[in-house]
Structures are given as structure tokens and as C-alpha cells.
PDB file of N, CA and C in Angstrom:
ATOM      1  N   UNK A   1     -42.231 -15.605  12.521  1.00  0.00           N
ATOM      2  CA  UNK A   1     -41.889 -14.570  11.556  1.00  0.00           C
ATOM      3  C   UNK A   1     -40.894 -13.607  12.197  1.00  0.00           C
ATOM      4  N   UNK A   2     -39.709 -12.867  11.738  1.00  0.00           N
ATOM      5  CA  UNK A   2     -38.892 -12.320  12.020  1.00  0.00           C
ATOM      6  C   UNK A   2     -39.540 -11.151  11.776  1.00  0.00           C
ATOM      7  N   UNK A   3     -39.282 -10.196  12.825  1.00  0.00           N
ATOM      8  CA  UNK A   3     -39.598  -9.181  13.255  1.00  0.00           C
ATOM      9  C   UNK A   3     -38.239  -7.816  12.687  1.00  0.00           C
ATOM     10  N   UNK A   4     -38.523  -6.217  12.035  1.00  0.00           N
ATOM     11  CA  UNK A   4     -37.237  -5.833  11.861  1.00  0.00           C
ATOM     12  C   UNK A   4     -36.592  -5.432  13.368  1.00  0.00           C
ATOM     13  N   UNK A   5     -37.347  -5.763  14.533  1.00  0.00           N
ATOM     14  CA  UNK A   5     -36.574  -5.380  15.657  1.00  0.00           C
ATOM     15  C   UNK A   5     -36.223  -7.002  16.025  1.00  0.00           C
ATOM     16  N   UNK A   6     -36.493  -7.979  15.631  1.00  0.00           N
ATOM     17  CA  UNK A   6     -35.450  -9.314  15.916  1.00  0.00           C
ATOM     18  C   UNK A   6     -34.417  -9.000  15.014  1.00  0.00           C
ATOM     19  N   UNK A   7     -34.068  -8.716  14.055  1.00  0.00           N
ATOM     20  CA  UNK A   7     -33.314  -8.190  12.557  1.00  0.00           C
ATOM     21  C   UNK A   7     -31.765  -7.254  13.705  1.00  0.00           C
ATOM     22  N   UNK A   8     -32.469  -6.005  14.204  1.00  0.00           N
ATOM     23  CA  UNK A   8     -31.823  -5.326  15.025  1.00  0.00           C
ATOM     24  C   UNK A   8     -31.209  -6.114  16.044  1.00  0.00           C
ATOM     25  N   UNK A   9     -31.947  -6.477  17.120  1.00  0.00           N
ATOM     26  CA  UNK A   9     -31.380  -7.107  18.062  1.00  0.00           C
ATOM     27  C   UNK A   9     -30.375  -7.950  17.438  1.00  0.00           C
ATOM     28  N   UNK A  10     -30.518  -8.981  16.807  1.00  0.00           N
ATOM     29  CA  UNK A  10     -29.912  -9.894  16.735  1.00  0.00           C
ATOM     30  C   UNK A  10     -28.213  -9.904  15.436  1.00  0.00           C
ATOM     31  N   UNK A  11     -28.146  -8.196  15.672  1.00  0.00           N
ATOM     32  CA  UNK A  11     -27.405  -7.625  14.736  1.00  0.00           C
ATOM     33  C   UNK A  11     -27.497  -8.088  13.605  1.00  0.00           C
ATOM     34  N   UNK A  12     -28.061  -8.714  12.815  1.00  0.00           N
ATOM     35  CA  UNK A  12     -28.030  -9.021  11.563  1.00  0.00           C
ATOM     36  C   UNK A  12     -28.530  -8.021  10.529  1.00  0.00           C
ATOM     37  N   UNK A  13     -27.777  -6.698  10.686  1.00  0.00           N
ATOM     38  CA  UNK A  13     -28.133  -5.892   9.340  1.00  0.00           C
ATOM     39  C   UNK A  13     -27.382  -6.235   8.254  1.00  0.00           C
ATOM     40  N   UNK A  14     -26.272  -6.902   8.063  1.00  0.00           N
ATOM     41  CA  UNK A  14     -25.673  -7.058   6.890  1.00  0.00           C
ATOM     42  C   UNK A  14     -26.677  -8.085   6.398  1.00  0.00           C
ATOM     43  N   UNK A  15     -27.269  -8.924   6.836  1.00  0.00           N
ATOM     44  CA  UNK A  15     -28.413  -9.931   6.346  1.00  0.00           C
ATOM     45  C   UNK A  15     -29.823  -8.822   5.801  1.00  0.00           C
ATOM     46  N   UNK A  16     -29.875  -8.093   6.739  1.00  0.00           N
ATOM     47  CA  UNK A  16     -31.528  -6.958   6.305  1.00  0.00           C
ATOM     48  C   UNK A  16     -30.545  -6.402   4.912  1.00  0.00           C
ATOM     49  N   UNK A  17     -29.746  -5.876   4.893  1.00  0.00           N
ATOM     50  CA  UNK A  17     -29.313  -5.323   4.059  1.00  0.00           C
ATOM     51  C   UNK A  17     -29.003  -5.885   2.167  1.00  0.00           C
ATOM     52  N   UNK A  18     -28.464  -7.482   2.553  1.00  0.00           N
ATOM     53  CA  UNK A  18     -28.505  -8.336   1.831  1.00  0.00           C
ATOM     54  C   UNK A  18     -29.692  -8.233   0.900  1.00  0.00           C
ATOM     55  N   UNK A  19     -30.987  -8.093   1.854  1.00  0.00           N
ATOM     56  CA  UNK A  19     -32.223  -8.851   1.208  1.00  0.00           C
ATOM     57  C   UNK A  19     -32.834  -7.368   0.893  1.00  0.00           C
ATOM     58  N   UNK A  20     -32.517  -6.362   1.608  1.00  0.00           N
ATOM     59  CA  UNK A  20     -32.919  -4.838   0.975  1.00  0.00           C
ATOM     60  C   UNK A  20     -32.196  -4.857  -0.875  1.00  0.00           C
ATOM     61  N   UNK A  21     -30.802  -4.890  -0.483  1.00  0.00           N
ATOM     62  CA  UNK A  21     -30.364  -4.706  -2.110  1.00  0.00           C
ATOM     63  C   UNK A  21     -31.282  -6.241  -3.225  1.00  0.00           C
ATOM     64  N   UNK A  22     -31.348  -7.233  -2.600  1.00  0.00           N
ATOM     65  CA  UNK A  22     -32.320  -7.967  -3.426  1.00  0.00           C
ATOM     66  C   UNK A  22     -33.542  -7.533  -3.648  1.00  0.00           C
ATOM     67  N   UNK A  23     -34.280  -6.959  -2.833  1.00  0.00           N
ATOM     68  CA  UNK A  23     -36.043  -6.409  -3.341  1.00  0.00           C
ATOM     69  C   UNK A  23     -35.646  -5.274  -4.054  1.00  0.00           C
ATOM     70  N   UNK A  24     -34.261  -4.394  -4.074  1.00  0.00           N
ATOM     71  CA  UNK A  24     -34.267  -3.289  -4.740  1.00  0.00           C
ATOM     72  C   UNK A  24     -33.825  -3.275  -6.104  1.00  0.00           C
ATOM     73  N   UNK A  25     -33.575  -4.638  -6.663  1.00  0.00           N
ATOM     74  CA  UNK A  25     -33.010  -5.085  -7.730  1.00  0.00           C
ATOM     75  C   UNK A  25     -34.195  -5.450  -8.370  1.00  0.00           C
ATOM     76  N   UNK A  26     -34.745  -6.059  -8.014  1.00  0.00           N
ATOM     77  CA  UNK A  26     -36.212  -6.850  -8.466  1.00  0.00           C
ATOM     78  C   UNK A  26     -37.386  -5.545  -8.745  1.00  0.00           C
ATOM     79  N   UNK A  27     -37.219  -4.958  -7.765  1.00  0.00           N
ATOM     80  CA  UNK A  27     -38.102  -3.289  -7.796  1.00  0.00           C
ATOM     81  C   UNK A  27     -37.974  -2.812  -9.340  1.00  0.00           C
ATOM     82  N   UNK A  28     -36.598  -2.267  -9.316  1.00  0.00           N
ATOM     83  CA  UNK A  28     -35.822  -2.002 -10.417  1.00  0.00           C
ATOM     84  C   UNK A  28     -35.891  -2.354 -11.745  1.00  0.00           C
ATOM     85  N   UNK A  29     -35.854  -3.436 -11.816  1.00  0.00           N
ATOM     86  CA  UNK A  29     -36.266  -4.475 -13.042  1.00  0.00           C
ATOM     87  C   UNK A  29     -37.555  -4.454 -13.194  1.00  0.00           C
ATOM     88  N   UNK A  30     -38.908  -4.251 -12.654  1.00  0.00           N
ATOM     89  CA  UNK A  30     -40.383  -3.563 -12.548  1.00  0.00           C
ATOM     90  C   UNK A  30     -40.837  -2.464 -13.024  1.00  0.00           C
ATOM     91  N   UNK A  31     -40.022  -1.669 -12.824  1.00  0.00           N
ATOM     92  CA  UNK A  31     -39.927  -0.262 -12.693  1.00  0.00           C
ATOM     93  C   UNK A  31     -39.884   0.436 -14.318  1.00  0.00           C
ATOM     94  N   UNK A  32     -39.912  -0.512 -15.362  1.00  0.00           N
ATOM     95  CA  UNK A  32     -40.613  -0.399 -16.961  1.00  0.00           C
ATOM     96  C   UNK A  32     -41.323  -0.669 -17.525  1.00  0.00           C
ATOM     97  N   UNK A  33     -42.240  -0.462 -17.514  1.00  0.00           N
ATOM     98  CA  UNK A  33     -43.792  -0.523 -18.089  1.00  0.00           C
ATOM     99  C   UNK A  33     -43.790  -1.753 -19.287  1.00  0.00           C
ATOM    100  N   UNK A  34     -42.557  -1.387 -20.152  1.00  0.00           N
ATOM    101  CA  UNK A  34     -42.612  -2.784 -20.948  1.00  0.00           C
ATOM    102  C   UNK A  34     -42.087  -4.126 -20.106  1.00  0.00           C
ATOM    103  N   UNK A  35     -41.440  -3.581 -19.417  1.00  0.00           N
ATOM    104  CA  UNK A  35     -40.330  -4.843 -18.935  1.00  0.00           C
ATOM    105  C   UNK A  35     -42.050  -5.806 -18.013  1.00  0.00           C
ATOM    106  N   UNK A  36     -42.803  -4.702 -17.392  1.00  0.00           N
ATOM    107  CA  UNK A  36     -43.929  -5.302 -16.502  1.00  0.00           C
ATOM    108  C   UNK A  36     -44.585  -5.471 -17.332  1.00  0.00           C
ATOM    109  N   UNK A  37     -45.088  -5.140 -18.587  1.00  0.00           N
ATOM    110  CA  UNK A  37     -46.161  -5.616 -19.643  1.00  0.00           C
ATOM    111  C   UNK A  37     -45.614  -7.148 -20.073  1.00  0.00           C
ATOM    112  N   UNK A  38     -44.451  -7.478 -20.731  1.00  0.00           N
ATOM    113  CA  UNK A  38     -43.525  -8.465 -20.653  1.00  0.00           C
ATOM    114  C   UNK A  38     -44.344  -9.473 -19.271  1.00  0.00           C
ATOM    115  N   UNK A  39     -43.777  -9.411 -18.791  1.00  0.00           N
ATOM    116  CA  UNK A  39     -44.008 -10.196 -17.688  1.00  0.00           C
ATOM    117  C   UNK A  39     -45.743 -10.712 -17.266  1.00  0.00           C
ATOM    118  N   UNK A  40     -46.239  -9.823 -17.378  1.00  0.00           N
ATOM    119  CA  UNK A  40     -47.722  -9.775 -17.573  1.00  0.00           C
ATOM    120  C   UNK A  40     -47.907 -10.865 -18.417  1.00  0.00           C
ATOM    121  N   UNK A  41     -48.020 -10.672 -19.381  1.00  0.00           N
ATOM    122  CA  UNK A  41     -48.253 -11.756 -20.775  1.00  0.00           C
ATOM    123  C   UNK A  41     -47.358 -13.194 -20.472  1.00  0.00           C
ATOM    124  N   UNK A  42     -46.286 -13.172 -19.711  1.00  0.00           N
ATOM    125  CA  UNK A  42     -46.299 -14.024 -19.399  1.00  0.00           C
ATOM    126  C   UNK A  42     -46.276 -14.837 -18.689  1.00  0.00           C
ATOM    127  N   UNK A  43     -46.973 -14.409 -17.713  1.00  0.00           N
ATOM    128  CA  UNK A  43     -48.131 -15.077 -16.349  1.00  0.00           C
ATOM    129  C   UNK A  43     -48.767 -16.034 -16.997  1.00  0.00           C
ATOM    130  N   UNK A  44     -49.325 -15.267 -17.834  1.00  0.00           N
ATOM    131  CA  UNK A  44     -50.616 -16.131 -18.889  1.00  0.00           C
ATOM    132  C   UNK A  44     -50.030 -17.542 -19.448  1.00  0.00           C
ATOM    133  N   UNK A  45     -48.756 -17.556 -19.797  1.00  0.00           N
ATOM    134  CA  UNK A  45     -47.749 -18.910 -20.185  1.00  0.00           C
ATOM    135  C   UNK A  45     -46.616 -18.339 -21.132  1.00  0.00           C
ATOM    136  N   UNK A  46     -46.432 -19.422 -21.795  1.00  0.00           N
ATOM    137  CA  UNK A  46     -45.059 -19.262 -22.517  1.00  0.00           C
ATOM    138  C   UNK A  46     -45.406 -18.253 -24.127  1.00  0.00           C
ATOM    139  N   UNK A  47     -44.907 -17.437 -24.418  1.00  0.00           N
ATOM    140  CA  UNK A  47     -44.826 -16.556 -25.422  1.00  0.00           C
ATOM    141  C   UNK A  47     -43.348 -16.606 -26.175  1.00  0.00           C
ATOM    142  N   UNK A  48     -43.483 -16.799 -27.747  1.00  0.00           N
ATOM    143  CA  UNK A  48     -42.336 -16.361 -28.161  1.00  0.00           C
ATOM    144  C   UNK A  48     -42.510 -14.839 -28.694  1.00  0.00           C
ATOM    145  N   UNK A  49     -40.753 -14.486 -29.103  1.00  0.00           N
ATOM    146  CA  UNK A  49     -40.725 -13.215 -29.173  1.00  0.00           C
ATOM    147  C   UNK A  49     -41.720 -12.298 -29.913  1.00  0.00           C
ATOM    148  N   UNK A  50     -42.185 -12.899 -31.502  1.00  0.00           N
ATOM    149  CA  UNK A  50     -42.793 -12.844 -32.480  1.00  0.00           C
ATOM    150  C   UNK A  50     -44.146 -12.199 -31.563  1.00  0.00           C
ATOM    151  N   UNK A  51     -44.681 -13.201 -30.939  1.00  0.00           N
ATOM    152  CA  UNK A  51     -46.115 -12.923 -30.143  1.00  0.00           C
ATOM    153  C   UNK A  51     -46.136 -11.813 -28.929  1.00  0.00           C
ATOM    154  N   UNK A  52     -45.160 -11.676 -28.309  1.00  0.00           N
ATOM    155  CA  UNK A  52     -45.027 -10.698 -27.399  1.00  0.00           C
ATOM    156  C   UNK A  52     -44.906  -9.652 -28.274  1.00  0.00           C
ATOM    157  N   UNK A  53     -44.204  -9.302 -29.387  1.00  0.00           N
ATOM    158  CA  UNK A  53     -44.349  -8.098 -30.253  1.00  0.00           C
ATOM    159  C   UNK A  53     -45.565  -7.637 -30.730  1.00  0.00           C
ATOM    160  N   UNK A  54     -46.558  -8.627 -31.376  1.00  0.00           N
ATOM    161  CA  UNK A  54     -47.854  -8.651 -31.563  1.00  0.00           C
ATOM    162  C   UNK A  54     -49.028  -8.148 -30.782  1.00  0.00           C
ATOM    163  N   UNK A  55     -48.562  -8.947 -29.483  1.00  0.00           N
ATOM    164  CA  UNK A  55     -49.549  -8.511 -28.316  1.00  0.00           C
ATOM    165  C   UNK A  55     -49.437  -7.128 -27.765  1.00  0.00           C
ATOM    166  N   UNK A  56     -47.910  -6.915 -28.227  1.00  0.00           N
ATOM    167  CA  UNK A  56     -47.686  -5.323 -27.193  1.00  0.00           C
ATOM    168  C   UNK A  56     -47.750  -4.265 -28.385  1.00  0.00           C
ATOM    169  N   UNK A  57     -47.570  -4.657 -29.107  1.00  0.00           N
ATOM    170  CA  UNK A  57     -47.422  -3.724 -30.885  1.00  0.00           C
ATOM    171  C   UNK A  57     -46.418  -3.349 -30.693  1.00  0.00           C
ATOM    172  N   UNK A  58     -45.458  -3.951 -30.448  1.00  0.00           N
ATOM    173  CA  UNK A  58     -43.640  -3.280 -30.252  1.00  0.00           C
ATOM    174  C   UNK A  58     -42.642  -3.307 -31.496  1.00  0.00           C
ATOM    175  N   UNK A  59     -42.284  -3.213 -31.973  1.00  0.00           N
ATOM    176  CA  UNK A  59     -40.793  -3.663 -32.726  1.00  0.00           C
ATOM    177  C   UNK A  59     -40.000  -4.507 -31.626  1.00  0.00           C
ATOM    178  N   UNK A  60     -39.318  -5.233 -32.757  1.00  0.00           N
ATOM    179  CA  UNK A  60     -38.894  -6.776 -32.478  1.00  0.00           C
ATOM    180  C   UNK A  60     -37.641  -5.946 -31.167  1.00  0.00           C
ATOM    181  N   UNK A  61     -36.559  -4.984 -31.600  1.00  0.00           N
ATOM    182  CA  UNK A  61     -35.929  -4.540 -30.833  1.00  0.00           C
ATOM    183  C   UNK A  61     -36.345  -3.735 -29.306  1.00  0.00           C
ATOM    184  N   UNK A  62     -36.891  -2.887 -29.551  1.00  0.00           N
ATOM    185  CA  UNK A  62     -37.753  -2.764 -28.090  1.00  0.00           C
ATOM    186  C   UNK A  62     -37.982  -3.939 -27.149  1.00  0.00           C
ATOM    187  N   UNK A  63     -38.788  -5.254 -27.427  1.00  0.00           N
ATOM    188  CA  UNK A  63     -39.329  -6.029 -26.849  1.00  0.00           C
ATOM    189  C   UNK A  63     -37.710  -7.127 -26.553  1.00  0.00           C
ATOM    190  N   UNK A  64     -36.845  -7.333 -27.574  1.00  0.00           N
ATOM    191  CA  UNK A  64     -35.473  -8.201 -27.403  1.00  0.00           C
ATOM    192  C   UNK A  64     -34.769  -7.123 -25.809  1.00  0.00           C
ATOM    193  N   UNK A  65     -34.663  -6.034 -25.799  1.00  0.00           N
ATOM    194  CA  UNK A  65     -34.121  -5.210 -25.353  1.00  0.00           C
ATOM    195  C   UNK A  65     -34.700  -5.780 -24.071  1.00  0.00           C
ATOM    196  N   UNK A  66     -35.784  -5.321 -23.649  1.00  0.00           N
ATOM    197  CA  UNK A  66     -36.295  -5.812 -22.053  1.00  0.00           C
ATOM    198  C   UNK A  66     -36.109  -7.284 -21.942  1.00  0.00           C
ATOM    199  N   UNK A  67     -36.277  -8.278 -22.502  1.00  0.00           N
ATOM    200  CA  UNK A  67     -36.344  -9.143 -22.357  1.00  0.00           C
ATOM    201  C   UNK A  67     -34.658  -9.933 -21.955  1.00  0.00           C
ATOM    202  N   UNK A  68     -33.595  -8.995 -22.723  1.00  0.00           N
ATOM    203  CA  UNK A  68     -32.753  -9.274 -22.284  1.00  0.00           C
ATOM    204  C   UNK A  68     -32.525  -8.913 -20.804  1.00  0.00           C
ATOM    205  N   UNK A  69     -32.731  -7.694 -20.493  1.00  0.00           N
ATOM    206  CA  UNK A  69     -32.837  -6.943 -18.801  1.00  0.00           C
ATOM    207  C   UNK A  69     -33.315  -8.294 -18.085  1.00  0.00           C
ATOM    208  N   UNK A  70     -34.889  -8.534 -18.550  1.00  0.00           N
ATOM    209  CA  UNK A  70     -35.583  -9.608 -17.582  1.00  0.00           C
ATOM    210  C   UNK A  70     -34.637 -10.782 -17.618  1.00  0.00           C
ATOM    211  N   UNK A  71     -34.194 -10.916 -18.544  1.00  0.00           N
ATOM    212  CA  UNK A  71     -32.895 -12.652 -18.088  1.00  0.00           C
ATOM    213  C   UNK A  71     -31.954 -11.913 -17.602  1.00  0.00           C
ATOM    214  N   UNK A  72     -31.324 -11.307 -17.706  1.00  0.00           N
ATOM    215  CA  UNK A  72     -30.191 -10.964 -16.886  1.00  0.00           C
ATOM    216  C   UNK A  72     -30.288 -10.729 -15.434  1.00  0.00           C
ATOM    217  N   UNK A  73     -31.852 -10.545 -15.350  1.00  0.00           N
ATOM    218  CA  UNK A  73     -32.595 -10.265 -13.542  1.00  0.00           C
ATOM    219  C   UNK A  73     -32.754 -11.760 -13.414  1.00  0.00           C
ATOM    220  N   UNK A  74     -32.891 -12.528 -14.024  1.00  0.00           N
ATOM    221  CA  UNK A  74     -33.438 -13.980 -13.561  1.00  0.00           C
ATOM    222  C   UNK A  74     -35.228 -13.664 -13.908  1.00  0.00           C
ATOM    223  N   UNK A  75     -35.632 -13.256 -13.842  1.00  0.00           N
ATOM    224  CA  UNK A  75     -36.972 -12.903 -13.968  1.00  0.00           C
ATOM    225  C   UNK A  75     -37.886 -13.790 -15.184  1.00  0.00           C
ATOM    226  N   UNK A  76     -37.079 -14.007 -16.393  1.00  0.00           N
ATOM    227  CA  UNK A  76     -37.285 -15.105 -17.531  1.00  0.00           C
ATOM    228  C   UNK A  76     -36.578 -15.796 -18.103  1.00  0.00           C
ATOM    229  N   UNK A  77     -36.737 -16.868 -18.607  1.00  0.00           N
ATOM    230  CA  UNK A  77     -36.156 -17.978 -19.100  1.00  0.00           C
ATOM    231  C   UNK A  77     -36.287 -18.284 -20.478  1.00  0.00           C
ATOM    232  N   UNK A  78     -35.448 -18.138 -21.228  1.00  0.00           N
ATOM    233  CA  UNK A  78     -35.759 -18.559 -22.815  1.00  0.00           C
ATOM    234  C   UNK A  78     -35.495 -20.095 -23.406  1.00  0.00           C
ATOM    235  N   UNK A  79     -35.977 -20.345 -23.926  1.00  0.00           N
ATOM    236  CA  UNK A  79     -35.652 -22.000 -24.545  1.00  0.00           C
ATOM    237  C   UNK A  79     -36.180 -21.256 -26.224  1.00  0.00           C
ATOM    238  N   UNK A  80     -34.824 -22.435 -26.734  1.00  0.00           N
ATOM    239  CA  UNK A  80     -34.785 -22.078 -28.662  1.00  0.00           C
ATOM    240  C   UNK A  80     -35.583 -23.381 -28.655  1.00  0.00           C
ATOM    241  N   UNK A  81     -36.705 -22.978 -30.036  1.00  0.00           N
ATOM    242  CA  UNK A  81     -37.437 -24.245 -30.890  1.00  0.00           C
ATOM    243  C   UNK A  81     -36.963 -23.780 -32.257  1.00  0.00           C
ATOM    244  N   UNK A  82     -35.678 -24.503 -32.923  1.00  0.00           N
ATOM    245  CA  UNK A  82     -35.451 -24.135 -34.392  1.00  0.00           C
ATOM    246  C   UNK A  82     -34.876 -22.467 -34.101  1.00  0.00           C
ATOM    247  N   UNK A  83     -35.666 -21.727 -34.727  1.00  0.00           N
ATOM    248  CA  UNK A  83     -34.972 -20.434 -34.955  1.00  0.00           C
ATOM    249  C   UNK A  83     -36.194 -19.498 -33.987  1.00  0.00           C
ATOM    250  N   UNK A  84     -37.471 -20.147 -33.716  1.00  0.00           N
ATOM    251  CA  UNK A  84     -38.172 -19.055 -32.148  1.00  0.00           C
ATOM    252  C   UNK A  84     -37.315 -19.392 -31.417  1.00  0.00           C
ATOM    253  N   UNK A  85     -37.545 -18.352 -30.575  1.00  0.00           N
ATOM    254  CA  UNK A  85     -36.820 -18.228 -29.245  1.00  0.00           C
ATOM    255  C   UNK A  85     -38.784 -17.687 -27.847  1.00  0.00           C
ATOM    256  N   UNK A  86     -38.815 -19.027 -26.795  1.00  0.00           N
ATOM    257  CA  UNK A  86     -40.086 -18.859 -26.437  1.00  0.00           C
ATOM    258  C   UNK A  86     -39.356 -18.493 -24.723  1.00  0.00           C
ATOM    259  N   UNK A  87     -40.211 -17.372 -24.573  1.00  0.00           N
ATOM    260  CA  UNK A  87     -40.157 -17.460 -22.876  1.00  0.00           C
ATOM    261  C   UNK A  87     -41.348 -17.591 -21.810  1.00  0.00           C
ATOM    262  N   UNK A  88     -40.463 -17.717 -20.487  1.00  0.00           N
ATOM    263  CA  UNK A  88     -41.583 -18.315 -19.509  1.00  0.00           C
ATOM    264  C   UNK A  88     -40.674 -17.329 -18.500  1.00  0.00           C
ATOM    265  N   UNK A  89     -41.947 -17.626 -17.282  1.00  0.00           N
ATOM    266  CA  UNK A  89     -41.457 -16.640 -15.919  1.00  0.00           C
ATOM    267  C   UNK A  89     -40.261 -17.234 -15.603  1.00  0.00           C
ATOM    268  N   UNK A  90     -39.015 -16.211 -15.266  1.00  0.00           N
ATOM    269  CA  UNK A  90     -38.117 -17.212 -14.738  1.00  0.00           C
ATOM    270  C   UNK A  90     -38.082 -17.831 -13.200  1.00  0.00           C
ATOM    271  N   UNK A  91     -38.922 -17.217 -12.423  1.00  0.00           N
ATOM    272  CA  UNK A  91     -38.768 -17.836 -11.079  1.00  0.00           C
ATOM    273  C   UNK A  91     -39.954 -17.836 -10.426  1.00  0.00           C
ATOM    274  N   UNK A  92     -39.771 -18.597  -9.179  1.00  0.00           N
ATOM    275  CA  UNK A  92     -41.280 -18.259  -8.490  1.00  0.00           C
ATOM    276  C   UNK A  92     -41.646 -16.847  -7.855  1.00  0.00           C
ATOM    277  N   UNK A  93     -40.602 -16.344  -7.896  1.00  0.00           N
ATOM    278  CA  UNK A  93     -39.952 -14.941  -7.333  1.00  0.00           C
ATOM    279  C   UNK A  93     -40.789 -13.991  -7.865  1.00  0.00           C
ATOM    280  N   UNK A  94     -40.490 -14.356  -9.446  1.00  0.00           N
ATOM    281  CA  UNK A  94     -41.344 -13.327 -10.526  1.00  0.00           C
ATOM    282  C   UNK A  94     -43.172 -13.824 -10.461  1.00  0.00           C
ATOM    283  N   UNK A  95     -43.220 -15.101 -10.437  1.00  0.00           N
ATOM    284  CA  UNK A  95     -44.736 -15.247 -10.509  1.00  0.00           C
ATOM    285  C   UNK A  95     -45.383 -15.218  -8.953  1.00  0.00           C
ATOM    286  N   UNK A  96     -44.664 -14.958  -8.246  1.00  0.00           N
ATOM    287  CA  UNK A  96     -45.541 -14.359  -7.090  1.00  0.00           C
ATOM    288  C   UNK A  96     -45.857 -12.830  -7.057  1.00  0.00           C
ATOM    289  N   UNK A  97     -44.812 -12.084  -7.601  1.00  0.00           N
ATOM    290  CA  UNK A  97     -44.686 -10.698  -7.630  1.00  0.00           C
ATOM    291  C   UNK A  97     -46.080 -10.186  -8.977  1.00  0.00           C
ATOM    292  N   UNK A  98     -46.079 -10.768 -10.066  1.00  0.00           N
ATOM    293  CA  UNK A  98     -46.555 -10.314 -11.003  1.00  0.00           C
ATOM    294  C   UNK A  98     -48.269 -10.578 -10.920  1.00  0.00           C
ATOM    295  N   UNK A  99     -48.439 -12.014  -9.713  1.00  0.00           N
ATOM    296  CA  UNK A  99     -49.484 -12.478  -9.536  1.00  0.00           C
ATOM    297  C   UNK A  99     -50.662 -11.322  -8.431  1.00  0.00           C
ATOM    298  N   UNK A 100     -49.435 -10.523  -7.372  1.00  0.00           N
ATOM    299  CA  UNK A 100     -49.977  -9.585  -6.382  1.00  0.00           C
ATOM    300  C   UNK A 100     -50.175  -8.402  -7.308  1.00  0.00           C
ATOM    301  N   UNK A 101     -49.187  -8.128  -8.508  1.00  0.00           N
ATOM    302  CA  UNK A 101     -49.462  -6.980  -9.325  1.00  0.00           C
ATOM    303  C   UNK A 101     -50.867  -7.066 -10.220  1.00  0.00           C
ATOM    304  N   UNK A 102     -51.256  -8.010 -10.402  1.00  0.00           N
ATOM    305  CA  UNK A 102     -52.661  -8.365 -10.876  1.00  0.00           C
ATOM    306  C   UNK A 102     -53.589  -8.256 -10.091  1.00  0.00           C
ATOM    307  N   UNK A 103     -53.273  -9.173  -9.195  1.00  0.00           N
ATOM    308  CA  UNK A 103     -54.827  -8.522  -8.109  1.00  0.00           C
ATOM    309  C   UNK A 103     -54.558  -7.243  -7.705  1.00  0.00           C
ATOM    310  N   UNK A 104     -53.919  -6.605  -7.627  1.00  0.00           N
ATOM    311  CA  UNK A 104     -53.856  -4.818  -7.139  1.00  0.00           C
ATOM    312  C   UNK A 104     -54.727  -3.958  -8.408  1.00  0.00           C
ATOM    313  N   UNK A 105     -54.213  -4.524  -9.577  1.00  0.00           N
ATOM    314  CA  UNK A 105     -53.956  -3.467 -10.716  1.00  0.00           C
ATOM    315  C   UNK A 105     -55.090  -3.614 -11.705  1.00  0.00           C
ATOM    316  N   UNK A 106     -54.907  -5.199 -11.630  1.00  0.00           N
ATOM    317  CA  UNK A 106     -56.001  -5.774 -12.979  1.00  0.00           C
ATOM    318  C   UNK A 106     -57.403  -7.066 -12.607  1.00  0.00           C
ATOM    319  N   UNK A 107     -57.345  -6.950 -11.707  1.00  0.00           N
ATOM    320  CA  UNK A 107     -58.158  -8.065 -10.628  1.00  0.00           C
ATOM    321  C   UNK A 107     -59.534  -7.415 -10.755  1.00  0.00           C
ATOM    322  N   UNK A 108     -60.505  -7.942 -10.482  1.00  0.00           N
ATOM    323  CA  UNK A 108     -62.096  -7.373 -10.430  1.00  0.00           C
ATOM    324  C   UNK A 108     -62.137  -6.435  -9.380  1.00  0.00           C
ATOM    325  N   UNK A 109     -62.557  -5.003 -10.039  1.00  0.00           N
ATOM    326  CA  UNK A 109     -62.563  -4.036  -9.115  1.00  0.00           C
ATOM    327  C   UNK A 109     -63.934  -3.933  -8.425  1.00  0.00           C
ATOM    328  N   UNK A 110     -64.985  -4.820  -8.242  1.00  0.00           N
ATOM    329  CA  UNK A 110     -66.295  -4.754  -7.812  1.00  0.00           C
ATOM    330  C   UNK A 110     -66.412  -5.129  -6.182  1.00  0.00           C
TER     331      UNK A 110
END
């Protein structure tokens, strides 16, 4: 495991730095309660838009709105059936992140 004083030594801050502006992008994209409710729901599996509105009690625009943010982060993936439009996590990136945000947040507190 790389150490941030192997990071130092081995001058590679433009690399620490690289991967700082990547966790701070991903942070970022978290950092909205819908955008993380979004994501939440779809841990659980694939949701189209219709149902994510339902589940969150949103208007259709609110919920299109983040969801565009989350694809533009990579974070979800949409596929058209006819005229739904259904999404899924977009990366393993996101379902590791959303999976530690569950056991912190929503996991059995006993």
C-alpha cells in the first residue's frame, strides 16, 4: 500500500493531486441529498424515472435534474425501454461509495 510519504518521496504529487481532484469531484456530486437519495434507491437495482419520483415524492423535473448531474459524474447509467428511461449505478466507484454510506448511515445500529 502506498504510503502519502512514499507519494512525497517519490515526487509524485501531480499523481496525489490527480486523484485528490478525482475524490473531490465524486465528494461533490454526494454532496445533494437528492443526488445521494438517487443513488440510494439505486443500490437496491434498476429504477425508472417514473419510480424514483414516486419513491422520493419529487416532481419529474427535480429528480431529471440530478440525475442528469449523476450521468454527467459517471455515477449512473440510463438505458431507454420504448419511451421509460431506467437507471442503474454507473460504476463500481459509485456502488462501493454508496454501499460504505449505508453501513455508516442506514446499517443496524445495535
Amino acid at each position: 500500500m502506498t504510503t502519502t510519504m512514499d507519494v512525497l518521496e517519490d515526487g509524485n504529487m501531480e499523481d496525489m493531486g490527480k486523484h485528490a481532484r478525482a475524490a473531490a469531484d465524486l465528494l461533490k456530486a454526494l454532496a445533494h441529498e437528492t443526488r445521494l437519495m438517487i443513488l440510494c434507491l439505486l443500490f437496491e437495482g434498476e429504477k425508472s424515472v417514473s419510480e424514483l419520483e414516486q419513491l422520493m415524492k419529487l416532481r419529474q423535473p427535480s429528480v431529471s435534474q440530478q440525475l442528469a448531474r449523476l450521468r454527467f459524474d459517471g455515477l449512473v447509467h440510463a438505458r431507454r425501454d420504448g419511451r421509460t428511461i431506467y437507471y442503474t449505478l454507473g460504476s463500481e466507484e459509485a456502488r462501493k461509495i454508496v454501499a460504505l454510506i449505508h453501513s455508516l448511515y442506514c446499517g443496524d445500529k445495535t
